[in-house]
N, C-alpha and C. Protein backbone atom coordinates (compact mmCIF):
# COMPACT_ATOMS: atom_id res chain seq x y z
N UNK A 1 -5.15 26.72 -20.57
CA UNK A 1 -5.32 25.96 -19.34
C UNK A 1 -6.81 25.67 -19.09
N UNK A 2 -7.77 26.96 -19.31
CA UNK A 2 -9.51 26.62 -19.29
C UNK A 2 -9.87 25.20 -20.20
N UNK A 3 -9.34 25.27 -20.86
CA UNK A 3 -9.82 24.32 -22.56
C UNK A 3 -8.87 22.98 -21.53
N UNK A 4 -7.88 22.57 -21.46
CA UNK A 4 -7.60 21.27 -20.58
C UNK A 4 -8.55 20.96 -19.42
N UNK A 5 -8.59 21.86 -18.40
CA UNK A 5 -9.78 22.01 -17.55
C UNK A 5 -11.12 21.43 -18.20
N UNK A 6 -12.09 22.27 -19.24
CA UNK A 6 -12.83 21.83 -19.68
C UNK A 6 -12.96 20.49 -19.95
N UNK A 7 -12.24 19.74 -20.65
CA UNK A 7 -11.31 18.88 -21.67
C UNK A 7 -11.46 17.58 -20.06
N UNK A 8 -10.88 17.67 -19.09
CA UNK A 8 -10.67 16.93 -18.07
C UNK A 8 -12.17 16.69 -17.19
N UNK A 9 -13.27 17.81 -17.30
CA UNK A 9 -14.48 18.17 -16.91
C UNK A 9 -15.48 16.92 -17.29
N UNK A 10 -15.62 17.16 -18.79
CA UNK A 10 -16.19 16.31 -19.64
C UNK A 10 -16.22 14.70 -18.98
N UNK A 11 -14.62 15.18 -19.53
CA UNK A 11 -14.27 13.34 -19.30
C UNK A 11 -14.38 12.43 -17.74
N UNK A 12 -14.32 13.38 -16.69
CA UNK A 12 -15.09 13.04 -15.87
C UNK A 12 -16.37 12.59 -15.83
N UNK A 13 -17.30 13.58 -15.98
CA UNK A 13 -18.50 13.63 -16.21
C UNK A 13 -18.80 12.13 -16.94
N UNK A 14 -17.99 12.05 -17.96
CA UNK A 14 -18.65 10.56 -18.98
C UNK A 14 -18.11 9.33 -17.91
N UNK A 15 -16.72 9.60 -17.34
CA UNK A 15 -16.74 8.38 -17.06
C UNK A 15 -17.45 8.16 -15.94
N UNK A 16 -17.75 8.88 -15.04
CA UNK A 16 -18.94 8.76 -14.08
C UNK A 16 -20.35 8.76 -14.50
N UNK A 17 -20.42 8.54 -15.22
CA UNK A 17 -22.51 8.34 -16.08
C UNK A 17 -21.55 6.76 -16.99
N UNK A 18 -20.44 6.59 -17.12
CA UNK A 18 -20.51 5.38 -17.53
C UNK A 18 -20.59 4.27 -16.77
N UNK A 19 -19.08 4.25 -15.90
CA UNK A 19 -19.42 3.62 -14.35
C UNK A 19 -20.90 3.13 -13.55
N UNK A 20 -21.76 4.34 -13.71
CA UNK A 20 -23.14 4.13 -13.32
C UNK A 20 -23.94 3.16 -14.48
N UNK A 21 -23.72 3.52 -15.49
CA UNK A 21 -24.86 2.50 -16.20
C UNK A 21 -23.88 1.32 -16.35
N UNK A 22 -22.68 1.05 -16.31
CA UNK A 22 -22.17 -0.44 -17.12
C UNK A 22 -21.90 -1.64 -15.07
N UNK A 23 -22.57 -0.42 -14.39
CA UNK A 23 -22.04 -1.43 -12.80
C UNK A 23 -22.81 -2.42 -12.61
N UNK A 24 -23.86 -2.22 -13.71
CA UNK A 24 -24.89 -4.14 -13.04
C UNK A 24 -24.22 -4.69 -14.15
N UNK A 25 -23.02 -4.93 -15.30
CA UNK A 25 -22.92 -5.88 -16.22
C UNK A 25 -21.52 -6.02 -16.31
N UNK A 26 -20.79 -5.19 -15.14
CA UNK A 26 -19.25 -5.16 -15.14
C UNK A 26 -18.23 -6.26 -14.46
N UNK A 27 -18.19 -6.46 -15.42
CA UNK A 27 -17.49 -8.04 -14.39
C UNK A 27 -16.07 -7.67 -13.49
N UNK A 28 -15.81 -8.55 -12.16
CA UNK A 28 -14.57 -8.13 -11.65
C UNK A 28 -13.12 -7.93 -12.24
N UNK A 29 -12.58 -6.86 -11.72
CA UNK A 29 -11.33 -6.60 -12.63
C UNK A 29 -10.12 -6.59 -11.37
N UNK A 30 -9.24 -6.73 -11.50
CA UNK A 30 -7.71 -6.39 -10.81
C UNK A 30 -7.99 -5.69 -9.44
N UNK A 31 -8.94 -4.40 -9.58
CA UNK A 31 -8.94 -3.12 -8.33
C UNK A 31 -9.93 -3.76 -7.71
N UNK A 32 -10.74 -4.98 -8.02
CA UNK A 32 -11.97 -5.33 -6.81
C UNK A 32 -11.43 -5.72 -6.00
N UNK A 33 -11.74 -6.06 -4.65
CA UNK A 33 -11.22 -6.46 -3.37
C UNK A 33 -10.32 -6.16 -2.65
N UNK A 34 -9.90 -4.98 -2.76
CA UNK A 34 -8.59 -4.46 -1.70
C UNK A 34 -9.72 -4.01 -0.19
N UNK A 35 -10.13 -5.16 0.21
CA UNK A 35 -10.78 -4.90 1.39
C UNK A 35 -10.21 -5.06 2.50
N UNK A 36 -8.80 -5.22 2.49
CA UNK A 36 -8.24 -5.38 4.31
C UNK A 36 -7.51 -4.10 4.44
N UNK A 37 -8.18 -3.08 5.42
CA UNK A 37 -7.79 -2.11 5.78
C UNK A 37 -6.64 -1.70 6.79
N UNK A 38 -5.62 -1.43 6.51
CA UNK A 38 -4.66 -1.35 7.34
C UNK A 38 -3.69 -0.19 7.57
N UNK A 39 -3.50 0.75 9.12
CA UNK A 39 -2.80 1.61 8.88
C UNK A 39 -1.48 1.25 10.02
N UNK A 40 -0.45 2.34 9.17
CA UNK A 40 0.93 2.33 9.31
C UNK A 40 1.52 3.44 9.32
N UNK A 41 2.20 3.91 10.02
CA UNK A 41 3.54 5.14 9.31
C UNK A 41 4.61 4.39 8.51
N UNK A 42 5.00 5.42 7.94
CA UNK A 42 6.59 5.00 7.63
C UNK A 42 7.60 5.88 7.66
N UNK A 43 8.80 5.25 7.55
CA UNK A 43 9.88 5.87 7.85
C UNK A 43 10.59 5.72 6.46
N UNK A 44 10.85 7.79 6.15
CA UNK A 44 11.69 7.15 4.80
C UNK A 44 13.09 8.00 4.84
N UNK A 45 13.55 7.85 3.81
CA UNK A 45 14.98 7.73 3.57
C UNK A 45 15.72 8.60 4.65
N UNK A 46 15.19 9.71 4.71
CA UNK A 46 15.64 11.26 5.80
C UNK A 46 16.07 10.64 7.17
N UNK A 47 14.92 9.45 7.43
CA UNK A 47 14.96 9.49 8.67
C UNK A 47 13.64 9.74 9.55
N UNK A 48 12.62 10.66 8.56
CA UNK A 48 11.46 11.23 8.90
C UNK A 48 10.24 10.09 8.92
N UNK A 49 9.60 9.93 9.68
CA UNK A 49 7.85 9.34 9.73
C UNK A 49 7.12 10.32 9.01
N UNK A 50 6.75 10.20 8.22
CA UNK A 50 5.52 10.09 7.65
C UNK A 50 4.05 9.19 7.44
N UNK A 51 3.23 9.55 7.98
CA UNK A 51 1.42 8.83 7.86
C UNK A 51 1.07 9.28 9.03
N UNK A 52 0.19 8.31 9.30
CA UNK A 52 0.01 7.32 8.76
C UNK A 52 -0.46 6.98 7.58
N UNK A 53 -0.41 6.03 6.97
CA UNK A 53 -1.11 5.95 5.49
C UNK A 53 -1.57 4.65 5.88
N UNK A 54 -3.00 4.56 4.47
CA UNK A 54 -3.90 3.86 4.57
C UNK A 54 -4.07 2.77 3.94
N UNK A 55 -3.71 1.27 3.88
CA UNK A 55 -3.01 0.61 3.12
C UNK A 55 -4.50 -0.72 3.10
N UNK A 56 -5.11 -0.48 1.38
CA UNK A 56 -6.62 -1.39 1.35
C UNK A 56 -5.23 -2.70 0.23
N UNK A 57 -5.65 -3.33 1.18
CA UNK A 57 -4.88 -4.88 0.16
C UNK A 57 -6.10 -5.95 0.21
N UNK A 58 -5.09 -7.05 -0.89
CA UNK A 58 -6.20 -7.57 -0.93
C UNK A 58 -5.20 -9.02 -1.42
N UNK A 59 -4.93 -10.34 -0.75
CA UNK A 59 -4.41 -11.76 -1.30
C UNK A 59 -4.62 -11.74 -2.85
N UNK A 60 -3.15 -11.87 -3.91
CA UNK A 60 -3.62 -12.31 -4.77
C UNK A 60 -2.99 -14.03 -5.38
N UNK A 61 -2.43 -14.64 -4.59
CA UNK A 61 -1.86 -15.41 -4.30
C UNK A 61 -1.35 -16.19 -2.60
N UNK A 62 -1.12 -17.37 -2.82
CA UNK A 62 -1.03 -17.68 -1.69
C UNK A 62 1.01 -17.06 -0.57
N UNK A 63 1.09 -16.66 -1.68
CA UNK A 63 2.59 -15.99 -0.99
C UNK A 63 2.53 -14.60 -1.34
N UNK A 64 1.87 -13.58 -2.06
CA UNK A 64 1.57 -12.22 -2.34
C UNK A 64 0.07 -11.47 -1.65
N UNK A 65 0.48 -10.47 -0.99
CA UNK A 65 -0.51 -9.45 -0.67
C UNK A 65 -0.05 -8.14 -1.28
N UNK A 66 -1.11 -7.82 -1.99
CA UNK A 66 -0.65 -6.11 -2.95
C UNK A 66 -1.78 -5.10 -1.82
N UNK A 67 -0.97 -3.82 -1.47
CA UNK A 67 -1.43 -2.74 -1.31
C UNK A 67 -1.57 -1.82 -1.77
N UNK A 68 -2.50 -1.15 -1.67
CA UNK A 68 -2.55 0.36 -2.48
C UNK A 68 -2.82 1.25 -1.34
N UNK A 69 -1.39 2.42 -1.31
CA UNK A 69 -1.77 3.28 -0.18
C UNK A 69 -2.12 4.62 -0.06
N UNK A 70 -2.55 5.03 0.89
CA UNK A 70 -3.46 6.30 0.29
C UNK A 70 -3.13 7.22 1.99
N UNK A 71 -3.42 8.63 1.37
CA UNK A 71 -2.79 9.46 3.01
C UNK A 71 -3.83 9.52 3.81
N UNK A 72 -5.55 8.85 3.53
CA UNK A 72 -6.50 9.11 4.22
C UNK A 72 -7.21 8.42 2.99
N UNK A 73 -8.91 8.75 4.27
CA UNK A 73 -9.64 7.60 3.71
C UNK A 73 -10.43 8.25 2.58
N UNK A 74 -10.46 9.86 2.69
CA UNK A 74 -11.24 10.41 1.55
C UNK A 74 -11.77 9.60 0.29
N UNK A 75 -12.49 9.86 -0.20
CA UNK A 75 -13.18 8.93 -1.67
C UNK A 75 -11.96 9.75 -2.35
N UNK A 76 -11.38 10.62 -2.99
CA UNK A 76 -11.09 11.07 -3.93
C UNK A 76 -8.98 11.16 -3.46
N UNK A 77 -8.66 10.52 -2.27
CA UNK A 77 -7.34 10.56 -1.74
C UNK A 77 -6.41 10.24 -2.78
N UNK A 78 -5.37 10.81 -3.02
CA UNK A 78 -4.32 10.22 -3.72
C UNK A 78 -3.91 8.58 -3.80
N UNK A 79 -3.70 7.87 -4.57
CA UNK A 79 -2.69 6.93 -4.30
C UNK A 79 -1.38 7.01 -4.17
N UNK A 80 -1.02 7.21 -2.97
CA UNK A 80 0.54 7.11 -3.00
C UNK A 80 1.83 6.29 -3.22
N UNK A 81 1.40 4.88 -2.66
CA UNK A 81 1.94 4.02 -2.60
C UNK A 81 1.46 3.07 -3.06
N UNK A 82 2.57 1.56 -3.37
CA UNK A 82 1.89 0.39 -3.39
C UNK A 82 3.07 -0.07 -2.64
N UNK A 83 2.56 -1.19 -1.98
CA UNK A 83 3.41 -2.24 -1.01
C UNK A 83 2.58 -3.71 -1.57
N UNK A 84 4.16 -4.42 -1.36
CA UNK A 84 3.79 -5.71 -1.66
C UNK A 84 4.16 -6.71 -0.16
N UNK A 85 3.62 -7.50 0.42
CA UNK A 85 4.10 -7.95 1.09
C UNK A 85 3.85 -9.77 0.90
N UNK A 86 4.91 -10.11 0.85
CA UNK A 86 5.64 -11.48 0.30
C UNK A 86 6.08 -12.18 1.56
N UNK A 87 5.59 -13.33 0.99
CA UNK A 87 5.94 -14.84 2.39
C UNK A 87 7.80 -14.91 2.37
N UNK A 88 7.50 -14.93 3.56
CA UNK A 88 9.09 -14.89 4.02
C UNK A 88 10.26 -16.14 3.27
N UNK A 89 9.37 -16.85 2.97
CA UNK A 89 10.10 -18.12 2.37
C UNK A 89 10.82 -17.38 0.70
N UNK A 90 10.04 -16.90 0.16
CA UNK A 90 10.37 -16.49 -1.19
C UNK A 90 11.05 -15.15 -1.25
N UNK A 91 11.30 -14.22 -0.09
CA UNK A 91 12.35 -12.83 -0.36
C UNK A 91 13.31 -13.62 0.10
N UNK A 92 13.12 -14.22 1.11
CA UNK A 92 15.08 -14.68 1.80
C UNK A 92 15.36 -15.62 1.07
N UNK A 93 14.94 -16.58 -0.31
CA UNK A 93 15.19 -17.66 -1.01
C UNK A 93 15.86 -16.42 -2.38
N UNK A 94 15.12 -15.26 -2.96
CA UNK A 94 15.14 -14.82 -3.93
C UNK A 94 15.63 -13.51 -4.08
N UNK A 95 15.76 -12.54 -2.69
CA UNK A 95 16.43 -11.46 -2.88
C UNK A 95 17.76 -11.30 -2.21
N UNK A 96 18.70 -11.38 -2.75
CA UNK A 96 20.06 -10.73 -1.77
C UNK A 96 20.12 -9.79 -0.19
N UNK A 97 20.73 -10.39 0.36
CA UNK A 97 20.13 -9.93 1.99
C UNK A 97 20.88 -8.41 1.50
N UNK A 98 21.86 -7.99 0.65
CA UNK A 98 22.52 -6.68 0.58
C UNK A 98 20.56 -5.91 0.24
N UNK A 99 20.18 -6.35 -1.00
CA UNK A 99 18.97 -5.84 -1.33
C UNK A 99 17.78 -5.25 -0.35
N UNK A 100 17.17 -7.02 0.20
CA UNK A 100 16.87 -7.10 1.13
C UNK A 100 16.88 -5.79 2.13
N UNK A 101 17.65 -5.19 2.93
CA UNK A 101 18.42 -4.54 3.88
C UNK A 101 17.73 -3.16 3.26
N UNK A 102 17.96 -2.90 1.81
CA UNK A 102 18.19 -1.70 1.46
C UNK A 102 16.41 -1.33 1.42
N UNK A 103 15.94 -2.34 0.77
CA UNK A 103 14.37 -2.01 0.38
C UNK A 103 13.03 -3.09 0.80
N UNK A 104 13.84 -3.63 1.77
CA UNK A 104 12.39 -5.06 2.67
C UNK A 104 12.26 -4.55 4.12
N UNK A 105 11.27 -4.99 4.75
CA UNK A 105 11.45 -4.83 6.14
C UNK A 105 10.69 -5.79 6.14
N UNK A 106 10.63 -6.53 7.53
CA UNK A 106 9.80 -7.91 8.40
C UNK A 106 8.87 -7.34 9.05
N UNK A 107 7.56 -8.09 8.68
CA UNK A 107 6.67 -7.38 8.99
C UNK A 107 5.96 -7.75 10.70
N UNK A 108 7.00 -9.14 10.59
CA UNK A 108 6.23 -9.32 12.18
C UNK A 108 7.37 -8.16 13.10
N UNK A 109 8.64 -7.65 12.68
CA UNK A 109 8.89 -6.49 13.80
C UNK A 109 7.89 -5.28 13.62
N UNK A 110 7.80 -4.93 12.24
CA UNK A 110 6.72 -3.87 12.30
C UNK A 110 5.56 -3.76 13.24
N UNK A 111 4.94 -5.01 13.29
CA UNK A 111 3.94 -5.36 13.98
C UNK A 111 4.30 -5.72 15.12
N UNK A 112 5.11 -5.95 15.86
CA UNK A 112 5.55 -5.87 17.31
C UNK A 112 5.76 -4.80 17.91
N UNK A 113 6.43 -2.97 16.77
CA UNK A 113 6.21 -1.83 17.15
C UNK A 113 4.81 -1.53 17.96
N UNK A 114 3.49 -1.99 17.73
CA UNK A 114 2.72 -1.14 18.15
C UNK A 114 1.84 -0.52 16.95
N UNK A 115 2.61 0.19 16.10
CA UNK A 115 2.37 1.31 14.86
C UNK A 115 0.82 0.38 14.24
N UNK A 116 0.78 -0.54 14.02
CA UNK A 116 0.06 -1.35 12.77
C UNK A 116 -1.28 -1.32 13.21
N UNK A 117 -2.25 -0.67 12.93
CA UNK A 117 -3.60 -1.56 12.97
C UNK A 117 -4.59 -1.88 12.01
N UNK A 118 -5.15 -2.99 12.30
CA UNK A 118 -5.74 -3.47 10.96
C UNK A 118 -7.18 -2.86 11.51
N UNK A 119 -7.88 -2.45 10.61
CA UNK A 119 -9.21 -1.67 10.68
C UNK A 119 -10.46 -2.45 10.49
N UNK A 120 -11.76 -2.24 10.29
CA UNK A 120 -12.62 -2.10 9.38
C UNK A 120 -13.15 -3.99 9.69
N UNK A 121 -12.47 -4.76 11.02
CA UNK A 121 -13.21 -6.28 11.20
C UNK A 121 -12.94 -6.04 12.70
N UNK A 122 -13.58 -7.57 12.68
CA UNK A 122 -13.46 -7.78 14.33
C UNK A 122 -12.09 -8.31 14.85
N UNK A 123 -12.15 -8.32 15.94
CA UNK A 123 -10.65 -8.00 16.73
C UNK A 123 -10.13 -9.60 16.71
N UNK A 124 -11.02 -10.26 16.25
CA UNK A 124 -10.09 -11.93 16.26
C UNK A 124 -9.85 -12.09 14.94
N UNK A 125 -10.71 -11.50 14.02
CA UNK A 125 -10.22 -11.81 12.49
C UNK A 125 -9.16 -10.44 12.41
N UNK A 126 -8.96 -9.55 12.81
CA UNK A 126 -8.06 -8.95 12.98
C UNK A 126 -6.83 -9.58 12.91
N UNK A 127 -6.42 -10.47 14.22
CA UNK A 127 -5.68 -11.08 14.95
C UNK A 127 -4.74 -11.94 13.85
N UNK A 128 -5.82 -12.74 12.88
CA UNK A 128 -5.57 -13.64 11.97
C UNK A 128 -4.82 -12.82 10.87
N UNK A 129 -5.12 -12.11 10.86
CA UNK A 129 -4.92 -11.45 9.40
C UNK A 129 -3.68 -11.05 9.86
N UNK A 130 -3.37 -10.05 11.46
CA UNK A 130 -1.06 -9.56 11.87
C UNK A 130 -0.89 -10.83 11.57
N UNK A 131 -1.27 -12.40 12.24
CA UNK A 131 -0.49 -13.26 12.14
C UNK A 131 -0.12 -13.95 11.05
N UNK A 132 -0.71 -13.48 9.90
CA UNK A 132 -0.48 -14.09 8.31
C UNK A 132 0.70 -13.37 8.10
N UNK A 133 0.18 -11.46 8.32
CA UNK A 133 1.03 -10.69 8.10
C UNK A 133 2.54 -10.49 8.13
N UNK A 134 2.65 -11.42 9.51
CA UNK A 134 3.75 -11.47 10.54
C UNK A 134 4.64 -12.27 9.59
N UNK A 135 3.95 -13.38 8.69
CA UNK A 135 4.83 -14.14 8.46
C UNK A 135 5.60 -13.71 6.90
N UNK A 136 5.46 -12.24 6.32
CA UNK A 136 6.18 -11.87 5.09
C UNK A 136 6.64 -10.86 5.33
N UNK A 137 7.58 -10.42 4.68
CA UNK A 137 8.60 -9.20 4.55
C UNK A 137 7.54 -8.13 3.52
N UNK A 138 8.00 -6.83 3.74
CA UNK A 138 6.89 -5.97 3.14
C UNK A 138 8.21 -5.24 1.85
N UNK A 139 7.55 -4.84 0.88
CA UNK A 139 8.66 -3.83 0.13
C UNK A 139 7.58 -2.35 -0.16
N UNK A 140 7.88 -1.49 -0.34
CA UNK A 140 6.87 -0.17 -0.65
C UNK A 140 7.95 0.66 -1.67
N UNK A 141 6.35 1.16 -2.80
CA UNK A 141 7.02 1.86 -3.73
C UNK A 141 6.22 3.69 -3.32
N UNK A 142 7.08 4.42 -2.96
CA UNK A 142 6.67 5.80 -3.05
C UNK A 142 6.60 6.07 -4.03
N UNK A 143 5.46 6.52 -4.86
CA UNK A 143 5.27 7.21 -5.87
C UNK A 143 5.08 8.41 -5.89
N UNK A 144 4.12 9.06 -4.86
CA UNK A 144 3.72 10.80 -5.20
C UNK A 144 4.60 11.35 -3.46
N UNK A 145 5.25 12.16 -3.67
CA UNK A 145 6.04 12.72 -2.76
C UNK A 145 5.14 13.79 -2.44
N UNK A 146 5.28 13.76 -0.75
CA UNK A 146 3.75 14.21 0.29
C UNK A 146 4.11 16.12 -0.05
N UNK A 147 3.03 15.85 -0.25
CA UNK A 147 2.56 17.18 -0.47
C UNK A 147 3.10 18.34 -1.99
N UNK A 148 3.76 16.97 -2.67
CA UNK A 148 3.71 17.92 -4.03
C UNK A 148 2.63 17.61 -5.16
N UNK A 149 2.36 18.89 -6.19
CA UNK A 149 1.30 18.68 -6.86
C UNK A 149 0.96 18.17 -7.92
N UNK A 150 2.41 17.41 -8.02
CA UNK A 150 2.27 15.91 -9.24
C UNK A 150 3.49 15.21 -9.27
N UNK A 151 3.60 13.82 -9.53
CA UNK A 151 4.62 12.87 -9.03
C UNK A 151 5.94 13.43 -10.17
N UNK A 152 7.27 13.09 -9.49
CA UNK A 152 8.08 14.18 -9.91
C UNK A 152 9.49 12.70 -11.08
N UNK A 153 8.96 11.42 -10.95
CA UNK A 153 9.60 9.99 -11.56
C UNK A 153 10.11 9.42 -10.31
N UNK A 154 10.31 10.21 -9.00
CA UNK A 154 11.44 9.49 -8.15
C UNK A 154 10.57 8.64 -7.29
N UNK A 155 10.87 7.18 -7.57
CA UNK A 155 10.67 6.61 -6.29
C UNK A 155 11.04 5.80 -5.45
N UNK A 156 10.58 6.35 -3.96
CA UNK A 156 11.52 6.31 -2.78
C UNK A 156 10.85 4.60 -2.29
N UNK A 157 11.49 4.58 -1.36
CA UNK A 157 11.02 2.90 -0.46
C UNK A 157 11.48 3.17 0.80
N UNK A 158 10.44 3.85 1.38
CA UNK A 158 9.99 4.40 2.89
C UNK A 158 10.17 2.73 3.40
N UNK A 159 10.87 2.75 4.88
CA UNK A 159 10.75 1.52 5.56
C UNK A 159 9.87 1.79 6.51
N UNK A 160 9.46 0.42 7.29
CA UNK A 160 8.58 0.24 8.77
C UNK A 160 9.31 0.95 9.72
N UNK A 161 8.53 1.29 10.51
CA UNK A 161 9.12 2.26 11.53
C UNK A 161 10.31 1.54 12.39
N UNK A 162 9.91 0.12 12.44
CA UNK A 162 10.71 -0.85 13.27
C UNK A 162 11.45 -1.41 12.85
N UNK A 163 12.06 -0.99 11.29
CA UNK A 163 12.80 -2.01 10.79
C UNK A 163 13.93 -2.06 11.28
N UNK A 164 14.80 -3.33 11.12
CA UNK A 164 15.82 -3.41 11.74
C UNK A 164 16.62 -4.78 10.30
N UNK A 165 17.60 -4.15 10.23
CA UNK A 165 18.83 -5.05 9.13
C UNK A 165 18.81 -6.03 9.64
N UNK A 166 18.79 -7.31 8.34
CA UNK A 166 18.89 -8.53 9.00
C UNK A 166 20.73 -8.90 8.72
N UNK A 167 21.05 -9.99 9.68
CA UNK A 167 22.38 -10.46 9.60
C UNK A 167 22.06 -12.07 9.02
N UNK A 168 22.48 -12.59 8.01
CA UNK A 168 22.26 -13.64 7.33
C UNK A 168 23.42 -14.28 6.65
């Protein structure tokens, strides 16, 4: 177990002295820009709330926003989640409302709960950003189950606190 330890030590160590020398010649990759800060609870399968969690997204398309969520803002926090949240035109055109039901929620009820706030701007670009929000359905993938000490394959799709089944 010392010798993996060790073994994991190292390789830290390099990739942080690499990071540092290759950051003035590193061109942007996939993880740059998850700069819209946004927190949420969720509600998963039990019944239970859990978070809030800390959700940095970032537009990568004009109908896709990807999140990456985290249980806090720590530098070194887990990633727990990813959420995608998709223009309303393309889940209700492309997913089965049975689906839908089981693993989407609408994000303008989420955001009518109360629960949502967007962080880290000012309160009118705030504003802009629920009302984009408002207009896509969210899906979330649980990956690391809270509070165990390594992801176990299962993953869950915690809903918005406010979700509510659509009739279609």
């Amino acid at each position: 177990m010392s010798r993996i330890l060790t073994v994991l030590s190292v390789l830290t160590v390099f990739l942080l002295q690499a990071g540092s020398t290759l950051a003035e010649d590193k061109k942007p990759g996939p993880a740059e820009g998850f700069n819209i800060h946004v927190m949420a609870p969720h509600k998963f399968e039990d019944g239970t709330v859990h978070g809030p969690y800390h959700h940095y997204c970032k537009g990568i398309s004009p109908e896709i926003l990807q999140c990456l969520l985290f249980e806090s803002t720590d530098p070194n926090a887990l990633l727990t989640d990813v959420e995608y949240f998709i223009a309303k035109p393309v889940t209700r055109a492309h997913v089965p409302l049975k689906v839908w039901n089981k693993f989407y929620h609408d994000h303008e009820v989420e955001i009518a709960t109360g629960r949502v706030q967007i962080l880290d701007m000012p309160d009118a670009q705030a504003k802009e950003v629920a009302a984009a929000a408002a207009k896509t359905d969210g899906i979330i993938f649980h990956l690391w189950p809270d509070g165990a000490k390594a992801p176990n394959g299962v993953v869950g799709h915690p809903q918005s606190v406010g979700h509510k089944h659509r009739k279609e």
